[in-house]
C-alpha atoms as a PDB file:
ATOM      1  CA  UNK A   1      14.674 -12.481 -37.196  1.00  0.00           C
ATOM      2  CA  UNK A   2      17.531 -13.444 -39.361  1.00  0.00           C
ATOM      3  CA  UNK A   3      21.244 -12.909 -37.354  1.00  0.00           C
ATOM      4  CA  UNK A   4      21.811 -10.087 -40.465  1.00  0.00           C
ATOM      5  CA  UNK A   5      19.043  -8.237 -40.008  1.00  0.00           C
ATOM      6  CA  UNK A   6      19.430  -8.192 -36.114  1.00  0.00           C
ATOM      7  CA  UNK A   7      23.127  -6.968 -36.625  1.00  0.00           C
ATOM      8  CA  UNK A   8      21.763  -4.180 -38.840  1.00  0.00           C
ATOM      9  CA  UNK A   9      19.702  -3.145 -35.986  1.00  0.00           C
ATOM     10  CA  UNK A  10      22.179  -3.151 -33.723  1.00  0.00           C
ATOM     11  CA  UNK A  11      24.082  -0.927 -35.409  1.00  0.00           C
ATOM     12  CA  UNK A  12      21.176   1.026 -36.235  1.00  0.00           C
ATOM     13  CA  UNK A  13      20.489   1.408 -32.804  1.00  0.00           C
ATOM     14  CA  UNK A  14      23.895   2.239 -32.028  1.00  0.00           C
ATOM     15  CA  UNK A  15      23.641   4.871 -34.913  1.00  0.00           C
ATOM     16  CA  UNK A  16      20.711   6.490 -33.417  1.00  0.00           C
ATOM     17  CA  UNK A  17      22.463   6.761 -29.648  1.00  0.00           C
ATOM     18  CA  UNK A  18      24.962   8.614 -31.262  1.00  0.00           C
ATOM     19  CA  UNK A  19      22.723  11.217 -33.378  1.00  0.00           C
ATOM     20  CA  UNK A  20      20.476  11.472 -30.424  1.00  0.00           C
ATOM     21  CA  UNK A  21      23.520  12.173 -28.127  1.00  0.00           C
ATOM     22  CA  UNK A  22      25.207  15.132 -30.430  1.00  0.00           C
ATOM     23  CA  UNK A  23      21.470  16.229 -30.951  1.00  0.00           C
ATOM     24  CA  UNK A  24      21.096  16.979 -27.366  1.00  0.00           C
ATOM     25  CA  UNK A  25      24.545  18.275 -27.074  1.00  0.00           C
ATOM     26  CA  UNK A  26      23.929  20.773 -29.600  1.00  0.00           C
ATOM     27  CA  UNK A  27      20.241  22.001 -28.846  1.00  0.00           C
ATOM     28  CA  UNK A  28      20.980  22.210 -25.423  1.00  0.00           C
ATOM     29  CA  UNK A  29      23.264  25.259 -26.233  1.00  0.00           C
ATOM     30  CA  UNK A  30      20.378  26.911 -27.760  1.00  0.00           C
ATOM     31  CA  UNK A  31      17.768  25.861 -25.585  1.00  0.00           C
ATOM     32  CA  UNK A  32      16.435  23.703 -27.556  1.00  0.00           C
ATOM     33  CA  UNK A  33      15.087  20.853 -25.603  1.00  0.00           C
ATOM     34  CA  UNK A  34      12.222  18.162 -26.660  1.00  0.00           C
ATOM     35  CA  UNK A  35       9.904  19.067 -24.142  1.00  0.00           C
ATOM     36  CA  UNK A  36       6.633  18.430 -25.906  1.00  0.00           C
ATOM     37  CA  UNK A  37       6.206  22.091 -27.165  1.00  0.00           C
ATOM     38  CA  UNK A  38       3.281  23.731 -28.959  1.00  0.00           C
ATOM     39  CA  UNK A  39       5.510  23.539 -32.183  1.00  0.00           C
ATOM     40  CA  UNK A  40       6.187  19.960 -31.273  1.00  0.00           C
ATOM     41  CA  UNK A  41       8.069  18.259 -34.803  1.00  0.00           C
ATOM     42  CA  UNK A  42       5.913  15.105 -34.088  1.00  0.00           C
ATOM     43  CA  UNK A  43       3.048  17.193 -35.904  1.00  0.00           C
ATOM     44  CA  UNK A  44       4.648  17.108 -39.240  1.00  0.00           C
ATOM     45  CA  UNK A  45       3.963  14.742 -42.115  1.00  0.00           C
ATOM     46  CA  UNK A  46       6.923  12.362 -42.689  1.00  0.00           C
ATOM     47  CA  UNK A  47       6.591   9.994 -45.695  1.00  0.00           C
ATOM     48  CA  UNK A  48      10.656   9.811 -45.738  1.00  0.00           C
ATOM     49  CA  UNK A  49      11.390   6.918 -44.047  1.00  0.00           C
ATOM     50  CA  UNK A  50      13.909   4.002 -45.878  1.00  0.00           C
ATOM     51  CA  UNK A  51      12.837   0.161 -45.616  1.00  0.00           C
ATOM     52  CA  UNK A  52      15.758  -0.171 -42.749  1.00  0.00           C
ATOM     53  CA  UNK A  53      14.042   2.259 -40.173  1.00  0.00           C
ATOM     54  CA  UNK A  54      10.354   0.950 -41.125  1.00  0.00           C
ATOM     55  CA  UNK A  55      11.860  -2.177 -40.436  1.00  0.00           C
ATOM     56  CA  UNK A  56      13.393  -1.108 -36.949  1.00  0.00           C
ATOM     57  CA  UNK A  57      10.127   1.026 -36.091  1.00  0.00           C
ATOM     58  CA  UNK A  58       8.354  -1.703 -36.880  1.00  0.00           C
ATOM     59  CA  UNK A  59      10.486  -4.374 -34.459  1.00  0.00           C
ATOM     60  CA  UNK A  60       9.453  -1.597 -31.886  1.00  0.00           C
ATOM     61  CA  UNK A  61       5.936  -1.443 -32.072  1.00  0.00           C
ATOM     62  CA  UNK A  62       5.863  -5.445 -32.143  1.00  0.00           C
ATOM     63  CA  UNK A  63       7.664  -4.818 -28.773  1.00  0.00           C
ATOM     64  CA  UNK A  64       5.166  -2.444 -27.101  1.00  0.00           C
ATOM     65  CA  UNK A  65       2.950  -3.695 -24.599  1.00  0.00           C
ATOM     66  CA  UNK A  66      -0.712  -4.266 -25.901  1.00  0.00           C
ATOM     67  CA  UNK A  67      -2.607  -1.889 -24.530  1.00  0.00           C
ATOM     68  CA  UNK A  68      -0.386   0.527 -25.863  1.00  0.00           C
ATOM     69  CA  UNK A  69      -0.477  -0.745 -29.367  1.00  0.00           C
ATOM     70  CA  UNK A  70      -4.346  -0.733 -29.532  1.00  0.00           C
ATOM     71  CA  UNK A  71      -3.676   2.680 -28.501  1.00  0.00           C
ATOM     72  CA  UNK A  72      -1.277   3.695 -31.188  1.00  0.00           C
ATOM     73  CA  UNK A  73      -3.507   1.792 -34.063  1.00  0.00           C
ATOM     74  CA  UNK A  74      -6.590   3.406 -32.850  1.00  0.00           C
ATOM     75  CA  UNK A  75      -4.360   6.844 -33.165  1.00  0.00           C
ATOM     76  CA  UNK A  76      -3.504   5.972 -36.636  1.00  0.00           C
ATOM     77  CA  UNK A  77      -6.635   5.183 -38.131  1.00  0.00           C
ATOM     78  CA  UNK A  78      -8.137   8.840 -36.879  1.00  0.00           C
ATOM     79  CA  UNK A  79      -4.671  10.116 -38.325  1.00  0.00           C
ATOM     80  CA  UNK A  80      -4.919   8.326 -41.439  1.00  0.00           C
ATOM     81  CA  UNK A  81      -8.280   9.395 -41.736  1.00  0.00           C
ATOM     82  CA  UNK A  82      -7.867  13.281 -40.729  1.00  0.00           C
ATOM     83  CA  UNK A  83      -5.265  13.189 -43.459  1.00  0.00           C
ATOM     84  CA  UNK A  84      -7.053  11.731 -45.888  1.00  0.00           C
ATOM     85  CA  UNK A  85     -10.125  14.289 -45.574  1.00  0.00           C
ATOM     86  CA  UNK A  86      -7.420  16.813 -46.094  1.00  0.00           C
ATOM     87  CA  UNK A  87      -5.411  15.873 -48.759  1.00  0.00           C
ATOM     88  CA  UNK A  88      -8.890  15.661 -51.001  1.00  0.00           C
ATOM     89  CA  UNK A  89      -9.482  19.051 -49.756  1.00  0.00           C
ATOM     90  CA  UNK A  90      -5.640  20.018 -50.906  1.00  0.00           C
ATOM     91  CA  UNK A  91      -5.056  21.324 -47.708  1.00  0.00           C
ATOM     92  CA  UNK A  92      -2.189  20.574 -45.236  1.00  0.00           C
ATOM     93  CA  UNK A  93      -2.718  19.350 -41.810  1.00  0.00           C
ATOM     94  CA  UNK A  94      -0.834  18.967 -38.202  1.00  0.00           C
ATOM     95  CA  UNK A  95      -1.853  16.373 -36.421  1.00  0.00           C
ATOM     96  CA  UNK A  96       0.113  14.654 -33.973  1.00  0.00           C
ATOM     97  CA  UNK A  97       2.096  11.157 -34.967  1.00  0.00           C
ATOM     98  CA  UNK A  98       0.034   8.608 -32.946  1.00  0.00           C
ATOM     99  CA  UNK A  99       2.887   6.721 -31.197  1.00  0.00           C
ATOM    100  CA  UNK A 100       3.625  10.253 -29.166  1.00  0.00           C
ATOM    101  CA  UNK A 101       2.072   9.804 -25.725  1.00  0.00           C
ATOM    102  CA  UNK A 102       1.967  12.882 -23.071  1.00  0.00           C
ATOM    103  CA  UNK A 103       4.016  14.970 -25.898  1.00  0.00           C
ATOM    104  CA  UNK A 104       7.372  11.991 -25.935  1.00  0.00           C
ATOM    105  CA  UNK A 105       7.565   9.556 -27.756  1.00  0.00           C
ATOM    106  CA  UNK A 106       6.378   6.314 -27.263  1.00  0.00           C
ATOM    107  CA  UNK A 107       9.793   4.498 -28.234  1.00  0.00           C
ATOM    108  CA  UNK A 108      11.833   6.832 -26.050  1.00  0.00           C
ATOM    109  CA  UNK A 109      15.383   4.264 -25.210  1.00  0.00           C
ATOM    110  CA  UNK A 110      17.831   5.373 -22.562  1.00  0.00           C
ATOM    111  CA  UNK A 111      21.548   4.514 -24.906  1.00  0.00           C
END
C-alpha cells in the first residue's frame, strides 16, 4: 500500500470514529440504537459508495480471517443472485448485506 493511500485511510478511519461517535450520541436520545432490528438498514440496496470507501472496505475484507471471508463471498453470490432474479422481475428486494453476521456488522472497530 502506497504511504498516500494509507494516510487517506487513516484519516478516513479517523473520519468514521467521529460520525460513528455523534451518530450514537444523537440516536441514543431517541432510542435509536443498532441492535440488529427487524427494520435493520443493512437490508437496503446501496450502490453509493465512492472509490475511497470501496477502497477502505476493501483493505477490510483482505483483513478478515478466512473462514469468515468464504463466508461473506458465499453470502454475496446468493445476494448477487437474489438480486439479480429480482431486478429482471422489476421488483425490489431486502436482503441482508452479506458481511452482517448475528445482525452487526462484520467490520465493527472499537475508535
Amino acid at each position: 500500500m502506497k504511504e498516500s493511500e494509507k494516510k487517506i485511510f487513516e484519516r478516513l478511519e479517523n473520519l468514521y470514529c467521529e460520525m460513528d461517535s455523534a451518530w450514537e450520541k444523537i440516536a441514543s436520545l431517541y432510542g435509536f440504537i443498532c441492535n440488529g432490528c427487524d427494520e435493520n438498514c443493512c437490508e437496503s440496496e446501496f450502490y453509493h459508495h465512492t472509490l475511497i470507501e470501496n477502497k477502505y472496505l476493501l483493505k477490510g475484507f483482505k483483513q478478515l480471517p478466512t473462514p469468515q471471508i468464504i463466508l461473506a463471498t458465499k453470502r454475496a453470490k446468493k445476494v448477487c443472485t437474489k438480486r439479480d432474479i429480482a431486478a429482471k422481475k422489476q421488483e425490489s428486494i431486502r436482503i441482508m448485506c452479506p458481511l452482517n453476521q448475528d445482525g452487526k456488522c462484520i467490520f465493527q472497530k472499537e475508535c
